[in-house]
N, C-alpha and C. Protein backbone atom coordinates (compact mmCIF):
# COMPACT_ATOMS: atom_id res chain seq x y z
N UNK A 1 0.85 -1.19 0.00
CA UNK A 1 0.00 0.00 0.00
C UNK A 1 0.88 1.23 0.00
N UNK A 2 0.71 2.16 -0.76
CA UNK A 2 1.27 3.11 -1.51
C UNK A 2 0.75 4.81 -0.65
N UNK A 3 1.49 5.13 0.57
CA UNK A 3 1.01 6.46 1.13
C UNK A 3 1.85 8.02 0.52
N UNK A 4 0.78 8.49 0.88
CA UNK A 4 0.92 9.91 0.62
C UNK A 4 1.99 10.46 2.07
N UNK A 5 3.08 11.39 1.71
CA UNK A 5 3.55 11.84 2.83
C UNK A 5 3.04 12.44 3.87
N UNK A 6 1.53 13.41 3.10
CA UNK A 6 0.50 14.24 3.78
C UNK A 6 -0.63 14.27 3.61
N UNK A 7 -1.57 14.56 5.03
CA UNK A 7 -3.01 14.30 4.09
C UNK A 7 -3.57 15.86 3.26
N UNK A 8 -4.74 15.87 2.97
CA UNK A 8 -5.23 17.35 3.29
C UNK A 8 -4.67 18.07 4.02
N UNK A 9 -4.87 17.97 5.32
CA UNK A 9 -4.41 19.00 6.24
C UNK A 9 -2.94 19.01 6.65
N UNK A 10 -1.98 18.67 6.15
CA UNK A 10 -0.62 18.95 6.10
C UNK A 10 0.06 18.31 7.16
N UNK A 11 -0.66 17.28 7.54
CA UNK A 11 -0.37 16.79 8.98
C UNK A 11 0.37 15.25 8.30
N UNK A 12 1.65 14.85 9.24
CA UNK A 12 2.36 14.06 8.02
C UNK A 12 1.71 12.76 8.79
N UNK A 13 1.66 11.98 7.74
CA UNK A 13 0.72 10.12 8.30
C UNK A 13 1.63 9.53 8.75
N UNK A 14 2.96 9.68 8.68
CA UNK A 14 3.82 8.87 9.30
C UNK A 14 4.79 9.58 10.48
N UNK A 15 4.06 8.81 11.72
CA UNK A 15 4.35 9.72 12.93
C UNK A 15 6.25 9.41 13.17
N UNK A 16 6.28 10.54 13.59
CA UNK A 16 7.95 11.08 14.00
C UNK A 16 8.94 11.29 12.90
N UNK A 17 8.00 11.65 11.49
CA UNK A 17 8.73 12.17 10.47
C UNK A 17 8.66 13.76 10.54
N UNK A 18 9.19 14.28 10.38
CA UNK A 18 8.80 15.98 10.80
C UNK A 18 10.01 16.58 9.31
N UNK A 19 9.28 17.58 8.78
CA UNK A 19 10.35 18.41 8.02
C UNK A 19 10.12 19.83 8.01
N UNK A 20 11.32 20.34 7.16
CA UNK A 20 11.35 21.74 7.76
C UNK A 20 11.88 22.15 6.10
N UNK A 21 10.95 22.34 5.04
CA UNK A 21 11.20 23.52 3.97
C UNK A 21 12.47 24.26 3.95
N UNK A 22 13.20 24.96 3.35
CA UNK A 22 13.58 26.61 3.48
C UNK A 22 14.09 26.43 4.40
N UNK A 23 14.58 25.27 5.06
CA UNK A 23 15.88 25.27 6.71
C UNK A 23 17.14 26.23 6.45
N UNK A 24 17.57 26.18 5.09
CA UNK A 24 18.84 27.20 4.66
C UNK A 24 18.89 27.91 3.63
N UNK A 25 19.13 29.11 3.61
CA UNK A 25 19.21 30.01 2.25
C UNK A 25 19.47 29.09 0.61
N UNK A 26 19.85 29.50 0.11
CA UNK A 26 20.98 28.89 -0.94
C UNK A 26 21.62 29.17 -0.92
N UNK A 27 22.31 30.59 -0.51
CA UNK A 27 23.96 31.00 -0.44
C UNK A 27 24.31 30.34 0.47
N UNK A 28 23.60 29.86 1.85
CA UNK A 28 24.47 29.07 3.07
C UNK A 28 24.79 27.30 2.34
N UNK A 29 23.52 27.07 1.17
CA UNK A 29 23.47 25.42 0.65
C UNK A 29 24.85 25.61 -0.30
N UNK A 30 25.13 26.56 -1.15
CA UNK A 30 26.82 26.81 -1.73
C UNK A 30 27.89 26.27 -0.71
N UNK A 31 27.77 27.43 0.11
CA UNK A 31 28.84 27.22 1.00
C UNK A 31 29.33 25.73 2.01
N UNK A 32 28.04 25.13 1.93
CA UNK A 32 27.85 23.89 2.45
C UNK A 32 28.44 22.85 1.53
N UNK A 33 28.23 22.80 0.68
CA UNK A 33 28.37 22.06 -0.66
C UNK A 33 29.75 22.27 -0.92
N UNK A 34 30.39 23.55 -0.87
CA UNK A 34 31.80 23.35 -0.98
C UNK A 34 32.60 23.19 0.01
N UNK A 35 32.05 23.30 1.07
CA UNK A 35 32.68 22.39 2.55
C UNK A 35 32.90 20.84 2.33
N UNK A 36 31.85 20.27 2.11
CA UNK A 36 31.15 18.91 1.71
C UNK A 36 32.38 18.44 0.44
N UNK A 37 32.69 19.25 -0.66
CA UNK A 37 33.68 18.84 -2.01
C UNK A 37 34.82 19.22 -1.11
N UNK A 38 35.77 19.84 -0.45
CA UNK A 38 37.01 20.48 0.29
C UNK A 38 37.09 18.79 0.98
N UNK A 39 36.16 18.61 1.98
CA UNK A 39 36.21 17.22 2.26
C UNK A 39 37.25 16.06 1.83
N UNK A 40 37.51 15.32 2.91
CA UNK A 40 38.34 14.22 2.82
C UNK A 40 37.37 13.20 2.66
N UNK A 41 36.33 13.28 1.63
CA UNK A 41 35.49 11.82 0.97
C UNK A 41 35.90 10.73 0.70
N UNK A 42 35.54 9.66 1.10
CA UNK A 42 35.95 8.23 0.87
C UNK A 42 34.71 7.14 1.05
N UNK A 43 34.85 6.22 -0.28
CA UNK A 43 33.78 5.37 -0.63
C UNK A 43 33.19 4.99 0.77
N UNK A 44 31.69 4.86 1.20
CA UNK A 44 31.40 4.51 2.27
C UNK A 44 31.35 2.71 2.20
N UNK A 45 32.39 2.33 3.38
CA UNK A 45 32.15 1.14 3.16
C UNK A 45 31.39 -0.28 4.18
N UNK A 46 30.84 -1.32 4.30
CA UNK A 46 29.73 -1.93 4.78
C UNK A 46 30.57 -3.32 5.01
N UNK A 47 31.02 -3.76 5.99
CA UNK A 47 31.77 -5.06 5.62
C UNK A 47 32.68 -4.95 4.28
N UNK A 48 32.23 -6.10 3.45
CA UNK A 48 32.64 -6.30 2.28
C UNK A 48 32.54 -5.01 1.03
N UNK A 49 31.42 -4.97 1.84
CA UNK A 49 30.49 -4.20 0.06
C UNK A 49 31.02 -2.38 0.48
N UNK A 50 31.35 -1.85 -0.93
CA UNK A 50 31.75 -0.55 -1.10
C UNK A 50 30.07 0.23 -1.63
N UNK A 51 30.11 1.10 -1.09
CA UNK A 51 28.89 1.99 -1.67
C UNK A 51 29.62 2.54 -2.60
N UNK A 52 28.54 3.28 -3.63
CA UNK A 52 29.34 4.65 -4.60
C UNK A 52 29.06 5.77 -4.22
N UNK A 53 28.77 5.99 -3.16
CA UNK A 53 28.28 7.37 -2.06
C UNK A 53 29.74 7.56 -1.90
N UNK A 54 30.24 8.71 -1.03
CA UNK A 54 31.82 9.11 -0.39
C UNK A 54 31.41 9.75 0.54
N UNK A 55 31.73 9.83 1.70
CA UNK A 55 31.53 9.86 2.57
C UNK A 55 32.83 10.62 3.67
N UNK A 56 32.38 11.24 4.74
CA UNK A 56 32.94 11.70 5.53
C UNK A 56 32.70 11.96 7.31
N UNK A 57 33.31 11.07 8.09
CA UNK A 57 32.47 11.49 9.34
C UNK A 57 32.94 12.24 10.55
N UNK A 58 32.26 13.47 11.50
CA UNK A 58 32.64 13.70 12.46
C UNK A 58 31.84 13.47 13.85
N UNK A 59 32.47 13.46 14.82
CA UNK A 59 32.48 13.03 16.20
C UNK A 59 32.59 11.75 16.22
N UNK A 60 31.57 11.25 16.70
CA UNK A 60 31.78 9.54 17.29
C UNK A 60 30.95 8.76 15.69
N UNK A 61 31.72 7.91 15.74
CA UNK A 61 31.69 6.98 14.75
C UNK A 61 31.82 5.35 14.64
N UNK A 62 30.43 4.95 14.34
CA UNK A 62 30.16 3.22 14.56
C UNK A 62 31.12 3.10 13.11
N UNK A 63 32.01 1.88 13.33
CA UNK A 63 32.51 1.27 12.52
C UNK A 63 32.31 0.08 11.93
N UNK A 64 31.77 -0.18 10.65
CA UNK A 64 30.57 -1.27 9.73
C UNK A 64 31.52 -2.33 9.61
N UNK A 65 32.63 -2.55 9.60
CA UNK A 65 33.58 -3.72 9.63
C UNK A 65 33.94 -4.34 10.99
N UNK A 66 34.03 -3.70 12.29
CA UNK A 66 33.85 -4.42 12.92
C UNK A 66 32.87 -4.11 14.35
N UNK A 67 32.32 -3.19 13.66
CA UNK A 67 30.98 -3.36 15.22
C UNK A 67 31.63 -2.46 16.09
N UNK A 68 32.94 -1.57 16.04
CA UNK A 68 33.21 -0.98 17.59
C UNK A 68 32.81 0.78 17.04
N UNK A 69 32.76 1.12 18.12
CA UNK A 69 32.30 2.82 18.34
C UNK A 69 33.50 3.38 18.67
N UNK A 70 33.88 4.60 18.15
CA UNK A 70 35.15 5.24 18.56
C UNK A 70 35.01 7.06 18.37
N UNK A 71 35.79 7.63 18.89
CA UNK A 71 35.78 8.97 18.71
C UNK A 71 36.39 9.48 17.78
N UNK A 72 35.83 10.29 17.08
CA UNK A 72 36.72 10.84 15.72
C UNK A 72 36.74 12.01 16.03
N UNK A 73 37.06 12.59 14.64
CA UNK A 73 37.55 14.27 14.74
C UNK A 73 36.26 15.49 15.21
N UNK A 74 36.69 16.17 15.90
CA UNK A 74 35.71 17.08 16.05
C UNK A 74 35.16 17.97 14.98
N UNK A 75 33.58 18.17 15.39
CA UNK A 75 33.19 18.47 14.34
C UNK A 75 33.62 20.36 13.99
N UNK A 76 34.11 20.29 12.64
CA UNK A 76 34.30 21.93 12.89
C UNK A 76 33.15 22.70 12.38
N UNK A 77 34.04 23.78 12.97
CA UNK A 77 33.28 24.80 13.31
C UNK A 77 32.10 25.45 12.47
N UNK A 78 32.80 25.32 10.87
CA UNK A 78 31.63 25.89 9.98
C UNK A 78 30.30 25.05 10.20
N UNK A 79 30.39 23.84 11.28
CA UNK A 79 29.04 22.85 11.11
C UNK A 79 28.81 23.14 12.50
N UNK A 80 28.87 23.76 13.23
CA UNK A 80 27.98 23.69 14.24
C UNK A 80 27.08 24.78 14.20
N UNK A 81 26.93 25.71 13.80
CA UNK A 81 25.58 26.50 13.37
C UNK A 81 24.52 25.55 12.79
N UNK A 82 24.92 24.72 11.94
CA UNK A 82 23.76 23.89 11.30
C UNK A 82 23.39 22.87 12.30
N UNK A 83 24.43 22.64 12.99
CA UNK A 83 23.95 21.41 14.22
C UNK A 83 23.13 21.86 15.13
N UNK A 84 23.47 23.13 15.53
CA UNK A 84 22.31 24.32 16.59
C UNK A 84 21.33 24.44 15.90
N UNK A 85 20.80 25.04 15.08
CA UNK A 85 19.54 24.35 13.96
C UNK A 85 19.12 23.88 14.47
N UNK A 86 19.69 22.17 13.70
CA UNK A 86 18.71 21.28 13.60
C UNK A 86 18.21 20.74 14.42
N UNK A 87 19.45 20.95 16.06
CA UNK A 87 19.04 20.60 17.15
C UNK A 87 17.86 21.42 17.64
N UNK A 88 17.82 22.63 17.36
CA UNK A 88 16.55 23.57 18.05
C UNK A 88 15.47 23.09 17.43
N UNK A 89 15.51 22.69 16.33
CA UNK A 89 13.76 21.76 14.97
C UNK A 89 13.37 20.55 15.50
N UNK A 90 14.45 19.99 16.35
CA UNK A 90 14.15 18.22 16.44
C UNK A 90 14.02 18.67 18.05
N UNK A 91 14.11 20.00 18.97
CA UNK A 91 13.49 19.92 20.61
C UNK A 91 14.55 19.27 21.24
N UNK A 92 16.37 19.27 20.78
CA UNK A 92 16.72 18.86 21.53
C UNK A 92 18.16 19.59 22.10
N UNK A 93 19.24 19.06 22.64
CA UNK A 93 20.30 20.36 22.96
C UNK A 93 21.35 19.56 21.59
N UNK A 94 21.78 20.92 21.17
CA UNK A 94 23.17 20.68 20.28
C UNK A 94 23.86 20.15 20.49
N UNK A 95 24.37 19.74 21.97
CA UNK A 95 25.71 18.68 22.19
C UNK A 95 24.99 17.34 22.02
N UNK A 96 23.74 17.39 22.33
CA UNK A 96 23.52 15.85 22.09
C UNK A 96 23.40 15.33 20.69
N UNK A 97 23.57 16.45 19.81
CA UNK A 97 24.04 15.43 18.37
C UNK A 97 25.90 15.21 18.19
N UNK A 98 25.82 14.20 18.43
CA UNK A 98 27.20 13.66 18.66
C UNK A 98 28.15 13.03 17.41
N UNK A 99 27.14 12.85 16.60
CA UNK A 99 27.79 12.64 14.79
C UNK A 99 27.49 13.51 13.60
N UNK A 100 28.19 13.33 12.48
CA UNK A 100 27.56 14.12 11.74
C UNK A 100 28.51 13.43 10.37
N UNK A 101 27.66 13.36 9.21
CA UNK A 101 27.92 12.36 8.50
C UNK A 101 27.88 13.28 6.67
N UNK A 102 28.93 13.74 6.10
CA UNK A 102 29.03 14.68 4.81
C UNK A 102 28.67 13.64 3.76
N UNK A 103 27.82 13.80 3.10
CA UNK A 103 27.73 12.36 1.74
C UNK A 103 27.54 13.20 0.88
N UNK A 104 28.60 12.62 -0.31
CA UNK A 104 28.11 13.11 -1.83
C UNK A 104 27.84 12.02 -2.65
N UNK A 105 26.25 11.90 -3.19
CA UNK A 105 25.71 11.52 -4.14
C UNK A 105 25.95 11.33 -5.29
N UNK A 106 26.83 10.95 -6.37
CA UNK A 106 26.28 11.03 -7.88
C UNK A 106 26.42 9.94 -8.93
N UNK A 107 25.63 10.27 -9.68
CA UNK A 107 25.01 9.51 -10.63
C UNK A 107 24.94 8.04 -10.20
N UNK A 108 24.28 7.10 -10.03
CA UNK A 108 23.84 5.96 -9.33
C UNK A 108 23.93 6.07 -8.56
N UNK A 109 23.92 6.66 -7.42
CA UNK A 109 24.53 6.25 -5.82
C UNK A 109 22.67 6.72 -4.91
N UNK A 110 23.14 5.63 -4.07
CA UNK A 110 21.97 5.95 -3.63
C UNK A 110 22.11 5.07 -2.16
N UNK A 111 20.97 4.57 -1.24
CA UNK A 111 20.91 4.25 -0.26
C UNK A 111 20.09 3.05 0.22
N UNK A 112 20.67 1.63 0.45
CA UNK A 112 19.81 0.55 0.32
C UNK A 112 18.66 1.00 1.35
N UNK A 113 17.75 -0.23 1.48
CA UNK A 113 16.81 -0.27 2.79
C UNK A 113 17.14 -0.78 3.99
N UNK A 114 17.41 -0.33 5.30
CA UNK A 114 17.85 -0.03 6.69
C UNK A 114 17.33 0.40 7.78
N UNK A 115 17.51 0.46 8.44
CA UNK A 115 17.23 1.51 9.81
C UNK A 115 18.45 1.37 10.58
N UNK A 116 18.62 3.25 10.95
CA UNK A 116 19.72 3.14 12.03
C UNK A 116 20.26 2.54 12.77
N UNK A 117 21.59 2.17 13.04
CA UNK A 117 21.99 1.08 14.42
C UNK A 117 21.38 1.98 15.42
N UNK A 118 20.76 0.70 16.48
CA UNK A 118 20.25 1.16 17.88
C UNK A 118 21.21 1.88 19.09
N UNK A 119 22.51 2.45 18.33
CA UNK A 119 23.22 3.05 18.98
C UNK A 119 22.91 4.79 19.12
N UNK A 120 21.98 4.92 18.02
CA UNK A 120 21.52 6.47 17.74
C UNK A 120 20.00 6.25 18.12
N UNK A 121 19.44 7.83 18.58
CA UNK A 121 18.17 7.43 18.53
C UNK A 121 17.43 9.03 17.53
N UNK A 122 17.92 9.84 17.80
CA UNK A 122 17.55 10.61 16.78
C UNK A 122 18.02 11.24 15.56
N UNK A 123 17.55 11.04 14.15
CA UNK A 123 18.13 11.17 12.89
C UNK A 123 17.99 12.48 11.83
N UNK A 124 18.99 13.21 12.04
CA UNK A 124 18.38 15.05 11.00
C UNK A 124 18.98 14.70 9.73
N UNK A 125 18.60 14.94 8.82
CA UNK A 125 19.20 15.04 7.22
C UNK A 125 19.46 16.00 6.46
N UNK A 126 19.80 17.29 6.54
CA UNK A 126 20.21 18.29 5.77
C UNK A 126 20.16 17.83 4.02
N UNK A 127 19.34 18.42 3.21
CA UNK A 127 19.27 17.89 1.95
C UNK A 127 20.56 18.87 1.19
N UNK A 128 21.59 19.16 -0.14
CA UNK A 128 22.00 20.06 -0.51
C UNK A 128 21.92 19.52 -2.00
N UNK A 129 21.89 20.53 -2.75
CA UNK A 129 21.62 20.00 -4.54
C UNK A 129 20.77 19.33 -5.16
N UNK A 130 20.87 18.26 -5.75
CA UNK A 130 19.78 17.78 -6.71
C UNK A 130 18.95 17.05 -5.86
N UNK A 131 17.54 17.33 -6.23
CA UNK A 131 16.31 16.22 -5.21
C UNK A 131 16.28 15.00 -5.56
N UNK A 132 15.96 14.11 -4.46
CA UNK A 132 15.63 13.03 -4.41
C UNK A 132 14.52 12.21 -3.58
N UNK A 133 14.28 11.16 -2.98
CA UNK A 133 13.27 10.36 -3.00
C UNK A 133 13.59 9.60 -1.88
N UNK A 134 13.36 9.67 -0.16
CA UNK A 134 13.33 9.12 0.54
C UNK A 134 12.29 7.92 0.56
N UNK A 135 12.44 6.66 1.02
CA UNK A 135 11.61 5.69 0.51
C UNK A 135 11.46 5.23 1.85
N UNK A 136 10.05 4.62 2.32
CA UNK A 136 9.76 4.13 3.54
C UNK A 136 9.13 3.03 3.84
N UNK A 137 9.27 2.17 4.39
CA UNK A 137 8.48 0.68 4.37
C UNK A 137 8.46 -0.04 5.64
N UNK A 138 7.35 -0.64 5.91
CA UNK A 138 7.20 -1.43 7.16
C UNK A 138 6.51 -2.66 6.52
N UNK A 139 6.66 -3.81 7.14
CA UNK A 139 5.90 -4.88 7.02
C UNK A 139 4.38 -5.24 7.94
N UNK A 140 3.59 -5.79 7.06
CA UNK A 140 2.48 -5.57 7.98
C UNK A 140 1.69 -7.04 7.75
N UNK A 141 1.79 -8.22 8.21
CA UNK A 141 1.74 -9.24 7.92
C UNK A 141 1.99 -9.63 6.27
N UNK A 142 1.13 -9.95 5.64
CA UNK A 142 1.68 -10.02 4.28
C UNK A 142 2.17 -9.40 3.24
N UNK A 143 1.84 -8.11 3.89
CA UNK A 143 2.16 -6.89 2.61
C UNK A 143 3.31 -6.17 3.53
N UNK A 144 3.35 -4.73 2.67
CA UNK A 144 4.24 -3.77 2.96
C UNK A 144 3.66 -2.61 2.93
N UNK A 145 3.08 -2.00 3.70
CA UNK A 145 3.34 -0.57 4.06
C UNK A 145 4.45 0.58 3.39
N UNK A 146 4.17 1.41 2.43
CA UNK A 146 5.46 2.15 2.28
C UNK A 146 4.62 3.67 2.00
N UNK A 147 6.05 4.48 2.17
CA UNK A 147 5.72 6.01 1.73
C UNK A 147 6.60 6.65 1.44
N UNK A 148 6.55 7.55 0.67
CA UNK A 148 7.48 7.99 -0.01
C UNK A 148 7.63 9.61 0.26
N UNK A 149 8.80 10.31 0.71
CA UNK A 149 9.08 11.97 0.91
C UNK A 149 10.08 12.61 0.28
N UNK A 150 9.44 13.14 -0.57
CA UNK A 150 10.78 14.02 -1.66
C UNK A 150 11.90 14.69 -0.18
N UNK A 151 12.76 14.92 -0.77
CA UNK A 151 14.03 15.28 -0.47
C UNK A 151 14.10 16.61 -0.87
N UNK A 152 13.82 17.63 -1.20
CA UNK A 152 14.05 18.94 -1.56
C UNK A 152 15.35 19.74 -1.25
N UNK A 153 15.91 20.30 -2.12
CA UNK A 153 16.97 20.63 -1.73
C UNK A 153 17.10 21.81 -0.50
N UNK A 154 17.71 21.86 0.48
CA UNK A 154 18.01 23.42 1.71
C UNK A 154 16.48 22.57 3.18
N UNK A 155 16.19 21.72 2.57
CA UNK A 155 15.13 21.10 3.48
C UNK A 155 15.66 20.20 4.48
N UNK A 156 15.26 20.19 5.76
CA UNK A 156 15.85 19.08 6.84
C UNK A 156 14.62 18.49 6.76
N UNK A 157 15.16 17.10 7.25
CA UNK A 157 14.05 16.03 7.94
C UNK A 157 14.51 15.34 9.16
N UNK A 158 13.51 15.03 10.15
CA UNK A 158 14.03 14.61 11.26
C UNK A 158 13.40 12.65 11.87
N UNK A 159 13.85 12.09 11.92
CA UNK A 159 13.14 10.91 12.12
C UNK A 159 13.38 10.85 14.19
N UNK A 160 12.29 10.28 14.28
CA UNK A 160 12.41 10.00 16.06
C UNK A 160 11.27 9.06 16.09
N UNK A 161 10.75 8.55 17.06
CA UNK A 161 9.76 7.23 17.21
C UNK A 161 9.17 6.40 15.75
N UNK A 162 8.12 6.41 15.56
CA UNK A 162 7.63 5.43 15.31
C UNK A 162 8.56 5.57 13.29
N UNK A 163 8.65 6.62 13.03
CA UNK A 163 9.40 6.61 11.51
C UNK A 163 11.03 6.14 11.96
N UNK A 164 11.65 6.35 13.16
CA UNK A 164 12.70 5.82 13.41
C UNK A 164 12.69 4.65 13.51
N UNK A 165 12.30 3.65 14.16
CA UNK A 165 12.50 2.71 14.54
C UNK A 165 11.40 1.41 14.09
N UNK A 166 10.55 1.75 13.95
CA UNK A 166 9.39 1.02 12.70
C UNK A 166 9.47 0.56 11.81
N UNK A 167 10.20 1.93 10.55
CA UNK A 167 9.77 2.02 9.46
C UNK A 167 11.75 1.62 9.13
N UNK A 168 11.79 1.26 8.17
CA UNK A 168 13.05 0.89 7.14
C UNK A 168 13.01 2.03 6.02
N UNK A 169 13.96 2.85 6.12
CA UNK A 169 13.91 3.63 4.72
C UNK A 169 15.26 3.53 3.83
N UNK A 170 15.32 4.38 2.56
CA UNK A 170 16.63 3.82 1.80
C UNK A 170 16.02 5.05 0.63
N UNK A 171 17.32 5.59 0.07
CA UNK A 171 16.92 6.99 -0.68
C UNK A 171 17.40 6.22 -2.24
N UNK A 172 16.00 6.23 -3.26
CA UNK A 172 16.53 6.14 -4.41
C UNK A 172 17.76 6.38 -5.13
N UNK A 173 18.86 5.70 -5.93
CA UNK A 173 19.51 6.02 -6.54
C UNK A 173 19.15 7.20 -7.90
N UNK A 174 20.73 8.21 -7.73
CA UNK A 174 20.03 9.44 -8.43
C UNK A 174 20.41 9.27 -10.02
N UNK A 175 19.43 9.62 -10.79
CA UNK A 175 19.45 9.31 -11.86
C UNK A 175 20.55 9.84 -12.27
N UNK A 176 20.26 11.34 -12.56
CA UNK A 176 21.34 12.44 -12.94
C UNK A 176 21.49 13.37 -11.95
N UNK A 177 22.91 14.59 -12.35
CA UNK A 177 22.94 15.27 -11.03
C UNK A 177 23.52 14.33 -9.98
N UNK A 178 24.15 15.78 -8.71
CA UNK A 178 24.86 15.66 -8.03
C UNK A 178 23.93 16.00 -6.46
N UNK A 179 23.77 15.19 -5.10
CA UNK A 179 23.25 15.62 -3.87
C UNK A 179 24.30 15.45 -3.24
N UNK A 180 23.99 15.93 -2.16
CA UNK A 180 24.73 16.16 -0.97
C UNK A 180 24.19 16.15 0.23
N UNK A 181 24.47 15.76 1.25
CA UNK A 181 23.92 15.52 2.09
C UNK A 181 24.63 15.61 3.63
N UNK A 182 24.16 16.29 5.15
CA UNK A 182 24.48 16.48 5.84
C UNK A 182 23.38 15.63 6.96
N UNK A 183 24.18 14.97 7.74
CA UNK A 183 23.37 13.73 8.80
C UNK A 183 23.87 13.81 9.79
N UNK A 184 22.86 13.61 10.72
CA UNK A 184 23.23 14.20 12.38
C UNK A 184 22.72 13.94 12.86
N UNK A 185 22.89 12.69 14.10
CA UNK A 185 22.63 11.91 15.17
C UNK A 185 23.23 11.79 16.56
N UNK A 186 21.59 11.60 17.22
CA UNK A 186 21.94 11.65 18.59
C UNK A 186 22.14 10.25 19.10
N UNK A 187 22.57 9.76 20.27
CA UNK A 187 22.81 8.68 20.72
C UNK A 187 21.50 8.09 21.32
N UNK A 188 21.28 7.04 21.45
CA UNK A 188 20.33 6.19 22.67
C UNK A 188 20.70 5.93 23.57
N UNK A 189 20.21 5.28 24.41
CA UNK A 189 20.51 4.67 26.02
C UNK A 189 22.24 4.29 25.69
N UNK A 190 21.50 3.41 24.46
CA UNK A 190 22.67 2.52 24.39
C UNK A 190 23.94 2.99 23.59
N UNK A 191 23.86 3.59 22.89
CA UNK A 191 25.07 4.28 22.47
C UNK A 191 25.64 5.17 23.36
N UNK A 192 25.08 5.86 23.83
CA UNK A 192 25.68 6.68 25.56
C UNK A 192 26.34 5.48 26.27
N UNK A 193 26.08 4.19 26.71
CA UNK A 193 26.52 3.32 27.40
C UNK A 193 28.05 2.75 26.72
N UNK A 194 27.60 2.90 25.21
CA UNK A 194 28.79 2.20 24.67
C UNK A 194 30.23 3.23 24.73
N UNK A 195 29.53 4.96 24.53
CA UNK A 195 30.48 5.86 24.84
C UNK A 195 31.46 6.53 25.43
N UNK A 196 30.21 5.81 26.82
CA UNK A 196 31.35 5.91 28.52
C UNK A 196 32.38 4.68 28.45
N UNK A 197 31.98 3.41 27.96
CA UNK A 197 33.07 2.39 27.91
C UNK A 197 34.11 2.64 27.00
N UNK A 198 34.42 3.81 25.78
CA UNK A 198 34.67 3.95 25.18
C UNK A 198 35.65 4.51 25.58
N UNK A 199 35.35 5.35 26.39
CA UNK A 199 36.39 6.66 26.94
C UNK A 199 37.83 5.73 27.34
């Protein structure tokens, strides 16, 4: 079954998806974008399998090869205005987004179907450049549940309960054109737990 992101009344059907239009100028989405290319990008990789995404991460960082959590570079400075943002849209404090994740998109690259490790519990997405197609799906005894939320470019989205942890999403591969993308997560119980052991 095939949902609409919104009904009539603008109220979104899939609870703890929240977005925010017009989150950044376009002169601040430039400047972002060439932060994002300046970047030390590198294929994001999954175990075995290489994405064609590139990728870049700051603060704390789960590692897909072998399962451990570690501290990385701090996030600079030109990104914490956007982290104060997104933290003030998603109701929560700025230090508690503790990662933040630079992806450039192009031509095929895109994002299988997933949900966050249970080490994060809340998820912001900064969109930058060409749009795309967040994809959403739950299982519901025999069928599938899905919905679909454009990506607009300078637009955040925020996932927390039931779109976090419910729902499986994965962003179409982009036809043509170049995105970019800025991701920023807070920890859970359990990623806080894994953090202090970390230290």
């Amino acid at each position: 079954m095939n949902l609409a992101i919104a009904d009539l009344f603008d109220t979104p059907i899939l609870p703890g998806l929240a977005t925010s239009e017009h989150f950044i100028s376009e002169t601040e989405e430039r400047a972002l974008i060439a932060r994002i290319d300046d970047a030390e990008l590198t294929p994001f990789r999954f175990q075995r399998w290489t994405g064609k995404r590139l990728t870049h991460s700051f603060g704390w960082k789960y590692d897909f090869q072998t399962g451990a959590l570690s501290r990385g570079a701090r996030m600079p400075d030109w990104l914490l205005p956007v982290r104060e943002r997104a933290a003030r849209f998603a109701g929560i404090a700025p230090d508690d987004i503790v990662q933040a994740l630079l992806i450039r998109y192009d031509t095929g690259a895109g994002i299988g179907w997933h949900k966050d490790r249970p080490i994060y519990e809340h998820v912001l997405g900064l969109s930058l450049g060409t749009p795309a197609t967040m994809r959403f799906r739950r299982q519901r005894a025999t069928r599938w549940e899905r919905v679909n939320a454009p990506l607009v470019p300078r637009a955040l989205y925020h996932l927390s309960g039931e779109a976090r942890h419910e729902w499986e999403h994965s962003i179409a591969e982009m036809d043509a054109g170049v995105r970019y993308s800025i991701t920023m997560r807070s920890f859970s119980a359990k990623g806080r737990s894994l953090a202090a052991a970390a230290h």
